[in-house]
N, C-alpha and C. Protein backbone atom coordinates (compact mmCIF):
# COMPACT_ATOMS: atom_id res chain seq x y z
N UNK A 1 -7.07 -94.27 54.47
CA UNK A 1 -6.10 -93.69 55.37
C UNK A 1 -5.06 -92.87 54.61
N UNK A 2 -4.78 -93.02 53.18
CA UNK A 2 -3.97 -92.30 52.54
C UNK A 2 -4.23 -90.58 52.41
N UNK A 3 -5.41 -90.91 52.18
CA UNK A 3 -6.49 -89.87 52.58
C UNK A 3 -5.61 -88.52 53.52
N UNK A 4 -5.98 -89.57 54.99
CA UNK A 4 -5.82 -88.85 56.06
C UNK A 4 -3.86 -88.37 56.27
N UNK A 5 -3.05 -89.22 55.41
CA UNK A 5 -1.72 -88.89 55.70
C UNK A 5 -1.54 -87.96 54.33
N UNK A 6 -2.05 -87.40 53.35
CA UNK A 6 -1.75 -86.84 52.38
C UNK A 6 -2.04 -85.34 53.22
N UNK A 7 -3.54 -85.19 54.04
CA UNK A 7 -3.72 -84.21 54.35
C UNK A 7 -2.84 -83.26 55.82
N UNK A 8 -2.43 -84.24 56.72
CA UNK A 8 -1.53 -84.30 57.35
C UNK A 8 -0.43 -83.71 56.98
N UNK A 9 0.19 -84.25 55.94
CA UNK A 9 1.45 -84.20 55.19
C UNK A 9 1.09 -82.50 54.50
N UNK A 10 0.25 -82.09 53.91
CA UNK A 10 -0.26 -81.17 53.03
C UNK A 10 -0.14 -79.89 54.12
N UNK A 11 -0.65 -80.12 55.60
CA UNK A 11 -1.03 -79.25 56.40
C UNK A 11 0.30 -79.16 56.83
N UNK A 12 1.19 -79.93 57.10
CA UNK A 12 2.66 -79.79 57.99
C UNK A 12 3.49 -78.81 57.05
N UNK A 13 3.44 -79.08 55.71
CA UNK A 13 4.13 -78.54 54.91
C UNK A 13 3.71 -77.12 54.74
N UNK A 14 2.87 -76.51 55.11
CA UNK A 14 1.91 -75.83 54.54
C UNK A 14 2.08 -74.61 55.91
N UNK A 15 2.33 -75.35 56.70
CA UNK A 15 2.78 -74.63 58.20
C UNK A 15 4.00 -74.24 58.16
N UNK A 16 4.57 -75.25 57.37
CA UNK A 16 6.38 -74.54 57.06
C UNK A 16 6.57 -73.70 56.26
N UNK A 17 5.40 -73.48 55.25
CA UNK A 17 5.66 -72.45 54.12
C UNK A 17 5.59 -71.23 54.76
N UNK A 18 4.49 -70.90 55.54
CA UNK A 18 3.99 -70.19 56.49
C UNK A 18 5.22 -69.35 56.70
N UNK A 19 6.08 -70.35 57.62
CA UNK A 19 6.67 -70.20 58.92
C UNK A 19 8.13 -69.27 57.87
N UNK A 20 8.32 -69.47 56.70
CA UNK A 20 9.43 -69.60 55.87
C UNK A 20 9.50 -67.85 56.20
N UNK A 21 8.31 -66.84 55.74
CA UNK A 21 9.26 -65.12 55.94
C UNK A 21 9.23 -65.10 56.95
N UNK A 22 9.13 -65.67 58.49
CA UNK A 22 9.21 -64.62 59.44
C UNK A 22 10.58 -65.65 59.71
N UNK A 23 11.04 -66.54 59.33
CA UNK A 23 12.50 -67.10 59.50
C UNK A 23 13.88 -65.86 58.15
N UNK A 24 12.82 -65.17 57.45
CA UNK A 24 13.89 -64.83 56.57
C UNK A 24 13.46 -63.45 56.40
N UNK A 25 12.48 -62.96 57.87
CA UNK A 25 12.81 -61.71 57.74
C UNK A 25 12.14 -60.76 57.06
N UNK A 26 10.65 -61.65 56.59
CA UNK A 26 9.99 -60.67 55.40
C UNK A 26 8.84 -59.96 56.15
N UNK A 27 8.65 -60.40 57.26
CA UNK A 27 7.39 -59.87 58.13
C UNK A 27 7.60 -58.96 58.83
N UNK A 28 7.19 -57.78 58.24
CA UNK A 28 7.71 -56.65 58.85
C UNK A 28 6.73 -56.14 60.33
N UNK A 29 7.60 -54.86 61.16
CA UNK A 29 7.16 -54.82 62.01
C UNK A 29 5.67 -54.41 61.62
N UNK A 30 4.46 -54.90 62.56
CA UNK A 30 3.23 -54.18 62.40
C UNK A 30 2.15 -55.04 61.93
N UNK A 31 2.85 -55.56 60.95
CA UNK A 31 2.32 -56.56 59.67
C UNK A 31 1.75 -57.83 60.51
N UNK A 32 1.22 -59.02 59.80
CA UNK A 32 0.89 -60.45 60.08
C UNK A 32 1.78 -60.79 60.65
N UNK A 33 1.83 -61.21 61.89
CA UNK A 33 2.77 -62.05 62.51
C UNK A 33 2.43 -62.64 64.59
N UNK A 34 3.12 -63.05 64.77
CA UNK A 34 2.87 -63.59 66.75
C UNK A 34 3.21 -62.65 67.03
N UNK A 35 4.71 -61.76 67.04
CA UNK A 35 4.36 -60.79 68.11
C UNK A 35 3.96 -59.78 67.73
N UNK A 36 3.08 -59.09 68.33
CA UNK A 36 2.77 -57.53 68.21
C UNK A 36 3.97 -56.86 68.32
N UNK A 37 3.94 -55.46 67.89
CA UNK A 37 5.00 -54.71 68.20
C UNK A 37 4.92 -53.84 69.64
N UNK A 38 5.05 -53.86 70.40
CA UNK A 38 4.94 -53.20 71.80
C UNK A 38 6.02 -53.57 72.65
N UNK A 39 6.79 -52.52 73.64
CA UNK A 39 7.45 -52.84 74.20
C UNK A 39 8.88 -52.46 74.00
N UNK A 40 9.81 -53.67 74.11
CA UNK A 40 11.06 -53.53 73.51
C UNK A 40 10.75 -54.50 72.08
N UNK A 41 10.00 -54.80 71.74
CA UNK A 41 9.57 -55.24 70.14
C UNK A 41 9.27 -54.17 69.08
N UNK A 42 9.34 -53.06 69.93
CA UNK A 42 9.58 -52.00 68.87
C UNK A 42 10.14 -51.84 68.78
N UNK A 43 11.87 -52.02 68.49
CA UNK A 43 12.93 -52.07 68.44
C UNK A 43 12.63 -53.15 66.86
N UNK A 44 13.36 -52.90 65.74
CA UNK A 44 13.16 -53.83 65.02
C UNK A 44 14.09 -54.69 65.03
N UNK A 45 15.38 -54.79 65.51
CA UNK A 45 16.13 -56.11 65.93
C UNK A 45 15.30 -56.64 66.30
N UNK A 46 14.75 -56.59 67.52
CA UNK A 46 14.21 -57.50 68.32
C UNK A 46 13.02 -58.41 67.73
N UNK A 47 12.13 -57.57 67.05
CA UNK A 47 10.90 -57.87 66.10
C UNK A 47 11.69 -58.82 65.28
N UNK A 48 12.70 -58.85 64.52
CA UNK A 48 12.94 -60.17 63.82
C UNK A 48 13.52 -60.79 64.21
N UNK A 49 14.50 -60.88 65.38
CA UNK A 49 14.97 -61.95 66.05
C UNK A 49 13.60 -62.63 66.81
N UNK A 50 12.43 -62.33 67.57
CA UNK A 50 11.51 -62.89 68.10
C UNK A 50 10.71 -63.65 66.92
N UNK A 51 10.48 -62.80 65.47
CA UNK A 51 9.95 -63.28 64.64
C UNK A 51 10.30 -64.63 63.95
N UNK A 52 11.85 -64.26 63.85
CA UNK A 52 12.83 -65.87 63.60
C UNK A 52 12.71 -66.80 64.14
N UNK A 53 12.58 -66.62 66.00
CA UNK A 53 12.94 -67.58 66.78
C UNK A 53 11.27 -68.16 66.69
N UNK A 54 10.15 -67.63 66.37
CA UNK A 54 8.88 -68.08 66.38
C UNK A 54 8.73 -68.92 65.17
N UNK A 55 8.80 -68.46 64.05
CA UNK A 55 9.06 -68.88 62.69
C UNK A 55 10.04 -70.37 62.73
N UNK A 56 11.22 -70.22 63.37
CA UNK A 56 11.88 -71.45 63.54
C UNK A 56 10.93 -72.72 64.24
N UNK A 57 10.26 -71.83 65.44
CA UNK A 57 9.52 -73.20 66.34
C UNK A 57 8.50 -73.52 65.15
N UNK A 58 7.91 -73.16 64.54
CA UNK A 58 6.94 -73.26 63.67
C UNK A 58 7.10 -74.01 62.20
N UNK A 59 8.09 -73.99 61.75
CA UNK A 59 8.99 -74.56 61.02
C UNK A 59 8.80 -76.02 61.13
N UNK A 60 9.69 -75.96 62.34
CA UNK A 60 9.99 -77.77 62.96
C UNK A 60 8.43 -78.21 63.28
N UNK A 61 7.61 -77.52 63.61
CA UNK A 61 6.21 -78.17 63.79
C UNK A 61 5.33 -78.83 62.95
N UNK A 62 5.58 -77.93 61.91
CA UNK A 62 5.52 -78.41 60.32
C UNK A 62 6.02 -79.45 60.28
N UNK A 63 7.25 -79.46 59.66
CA UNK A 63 7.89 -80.41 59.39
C UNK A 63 7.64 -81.45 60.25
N UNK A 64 8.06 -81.40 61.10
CA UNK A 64 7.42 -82.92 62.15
C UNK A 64 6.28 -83.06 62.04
N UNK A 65 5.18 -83.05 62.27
CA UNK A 65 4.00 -83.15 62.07
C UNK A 65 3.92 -84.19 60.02
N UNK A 66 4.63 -83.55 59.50
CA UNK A 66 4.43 -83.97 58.00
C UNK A 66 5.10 -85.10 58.35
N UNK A 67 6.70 -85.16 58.69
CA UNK A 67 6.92 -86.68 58.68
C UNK A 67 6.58 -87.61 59.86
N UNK A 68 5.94 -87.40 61.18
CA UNK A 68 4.83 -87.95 61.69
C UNK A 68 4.22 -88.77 60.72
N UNK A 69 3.23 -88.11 59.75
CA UNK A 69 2.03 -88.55 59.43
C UNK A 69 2.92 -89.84 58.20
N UNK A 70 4.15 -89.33 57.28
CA UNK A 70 5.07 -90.40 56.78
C UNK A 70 4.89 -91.71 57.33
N UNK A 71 5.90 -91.35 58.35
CA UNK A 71 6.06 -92.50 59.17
C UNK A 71 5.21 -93.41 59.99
N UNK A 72 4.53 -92.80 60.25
CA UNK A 72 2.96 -93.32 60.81
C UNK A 72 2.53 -94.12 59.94
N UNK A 73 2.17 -93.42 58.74
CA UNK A 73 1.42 -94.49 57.44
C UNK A 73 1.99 -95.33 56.97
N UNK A 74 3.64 -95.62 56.65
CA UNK A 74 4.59 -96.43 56.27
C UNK A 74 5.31 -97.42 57.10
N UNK A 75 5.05 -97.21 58.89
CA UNK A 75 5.47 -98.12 59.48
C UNK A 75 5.05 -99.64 59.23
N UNK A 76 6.10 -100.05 59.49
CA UNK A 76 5.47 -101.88 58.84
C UNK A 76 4.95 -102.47 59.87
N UNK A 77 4.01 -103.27 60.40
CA UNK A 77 3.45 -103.81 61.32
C UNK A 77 2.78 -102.86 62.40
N UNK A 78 2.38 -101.86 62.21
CA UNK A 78 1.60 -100.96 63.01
C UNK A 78 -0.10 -101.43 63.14
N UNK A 79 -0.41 -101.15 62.02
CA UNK A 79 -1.63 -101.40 61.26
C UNK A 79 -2.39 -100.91 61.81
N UNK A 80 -2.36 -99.91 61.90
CA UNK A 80 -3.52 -98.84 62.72
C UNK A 80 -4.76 -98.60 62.14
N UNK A 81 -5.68 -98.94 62.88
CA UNK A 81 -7.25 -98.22 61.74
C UNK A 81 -7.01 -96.66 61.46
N UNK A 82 -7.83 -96.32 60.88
CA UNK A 82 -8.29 -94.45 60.28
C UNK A 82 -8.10 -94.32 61.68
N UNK A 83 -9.25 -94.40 62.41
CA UNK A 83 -9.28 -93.95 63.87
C UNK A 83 -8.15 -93.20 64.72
N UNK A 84 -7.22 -94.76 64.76
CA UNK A 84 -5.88 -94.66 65.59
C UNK A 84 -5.04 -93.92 64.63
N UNK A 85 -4.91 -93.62 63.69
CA UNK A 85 -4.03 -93.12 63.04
C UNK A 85 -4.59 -91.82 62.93
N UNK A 86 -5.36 -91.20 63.01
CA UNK A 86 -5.86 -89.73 63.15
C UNK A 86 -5.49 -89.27 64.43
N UNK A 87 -6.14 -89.89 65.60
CA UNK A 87 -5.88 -89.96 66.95
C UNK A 87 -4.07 -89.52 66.72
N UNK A 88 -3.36 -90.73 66.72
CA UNK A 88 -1.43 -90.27 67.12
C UNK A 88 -1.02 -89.00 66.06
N UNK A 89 -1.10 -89.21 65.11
CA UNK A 89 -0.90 -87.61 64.30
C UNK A 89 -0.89 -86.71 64.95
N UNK A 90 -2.35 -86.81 65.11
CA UNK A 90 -3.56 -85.33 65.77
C UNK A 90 -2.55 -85.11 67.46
N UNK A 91 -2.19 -86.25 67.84
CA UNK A 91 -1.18 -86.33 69.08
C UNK A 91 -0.10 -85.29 69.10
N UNK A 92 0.35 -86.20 67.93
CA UNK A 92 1.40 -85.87 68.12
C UNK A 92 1.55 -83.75 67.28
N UNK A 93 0.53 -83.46 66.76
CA UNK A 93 0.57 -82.01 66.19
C UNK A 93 0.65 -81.20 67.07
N UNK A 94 -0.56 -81.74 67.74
CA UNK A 94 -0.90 -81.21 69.48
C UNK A 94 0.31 -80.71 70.54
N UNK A 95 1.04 -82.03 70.26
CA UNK A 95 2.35 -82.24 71.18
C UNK A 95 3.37 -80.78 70.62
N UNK A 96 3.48 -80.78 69.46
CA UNK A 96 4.76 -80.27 68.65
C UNK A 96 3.98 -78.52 68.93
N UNK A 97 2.63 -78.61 69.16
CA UNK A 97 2.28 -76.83 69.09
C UNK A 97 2.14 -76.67 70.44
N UNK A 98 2.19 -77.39 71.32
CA UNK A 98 2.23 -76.87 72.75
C UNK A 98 3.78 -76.93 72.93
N UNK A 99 4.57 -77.36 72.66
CA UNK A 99 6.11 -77.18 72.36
C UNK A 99 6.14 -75.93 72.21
N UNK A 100 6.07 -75.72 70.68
CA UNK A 100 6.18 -74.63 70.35
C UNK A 100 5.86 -73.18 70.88
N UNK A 101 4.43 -73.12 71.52
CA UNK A 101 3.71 -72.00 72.12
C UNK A 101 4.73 -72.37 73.10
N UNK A 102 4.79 -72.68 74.33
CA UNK A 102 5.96 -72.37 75.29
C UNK A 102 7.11 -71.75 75.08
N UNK A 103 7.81 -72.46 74.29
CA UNK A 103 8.69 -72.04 73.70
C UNK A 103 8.73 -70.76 73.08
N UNK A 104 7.93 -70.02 72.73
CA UNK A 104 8.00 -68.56 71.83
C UNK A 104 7.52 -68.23 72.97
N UNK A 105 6.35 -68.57 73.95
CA UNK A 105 5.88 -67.48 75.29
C UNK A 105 7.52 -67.47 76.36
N UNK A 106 7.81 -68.42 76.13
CA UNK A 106 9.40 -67.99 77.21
C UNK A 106 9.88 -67.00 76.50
N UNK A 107 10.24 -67.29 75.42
CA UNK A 107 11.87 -66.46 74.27
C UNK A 107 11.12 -64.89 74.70
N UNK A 108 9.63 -64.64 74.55
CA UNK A 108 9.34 -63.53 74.61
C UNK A 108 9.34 -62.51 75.88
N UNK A 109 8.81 -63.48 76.31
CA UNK A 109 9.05 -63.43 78.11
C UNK A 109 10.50 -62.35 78.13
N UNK A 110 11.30 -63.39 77.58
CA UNK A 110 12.98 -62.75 78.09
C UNK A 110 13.16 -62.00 77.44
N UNK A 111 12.88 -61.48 75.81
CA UNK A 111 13.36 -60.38 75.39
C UNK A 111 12.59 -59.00 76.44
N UNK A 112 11.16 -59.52 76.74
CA UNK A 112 10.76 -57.94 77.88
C UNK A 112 11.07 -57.44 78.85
């Protein structure tokens, strides 16, 4: 099971690294990123404020997701098999990216 929380942990973090230029602005318009440029997103304010506010949800998804899988593996008296402990992770990642996708489909919603 260490296994399964190293990779967890590896992937959350790994989503935050990700998430780190379009929070600081390095993803320029056009380039790799969620929103396309169309619209009032061609405006480049807007392109990095949408890019930030996506990058932020993405961030915390990471990060939660990594200490999820922490806390999951270190709780005392849980004792979850592989199984169940893949299962609530996998839950809870699930949980944190349908968060997230809402969350950036509203923000975008309103900047159009």
């Amino acid at each position: 099971m260490q296994t399964w929380m190293l990779f967890y942990m590896g992937g959350g973090f790994l989503l935050a690294a990700f998430a780190l230029p379009m929070v600081r602005h390095r993803i320029k318009p056009g380039g790799l990123a969620i929103f396309p440029p169309h619209g009032r997103l061609e405006d480049k304010e807007l392109w990095y404020k949408a890019n930030e506010y996506a990058g932020r949800r993405l961030l915390t998804v990471g990060i939660g997701t990594a200490l999820a899988a922490l806390f999951i593996y270190v709780w005392p008296g849980l004792g979850l098999s592989e199984q169940n402990y893949i299962m609530a992770v996998s839950g809870i990642l699930v949980g944190l990216l349908l968060w997230a996708a809402i969350q950036i489909y509203l923000f975008r919603k309103m900047l159009n």
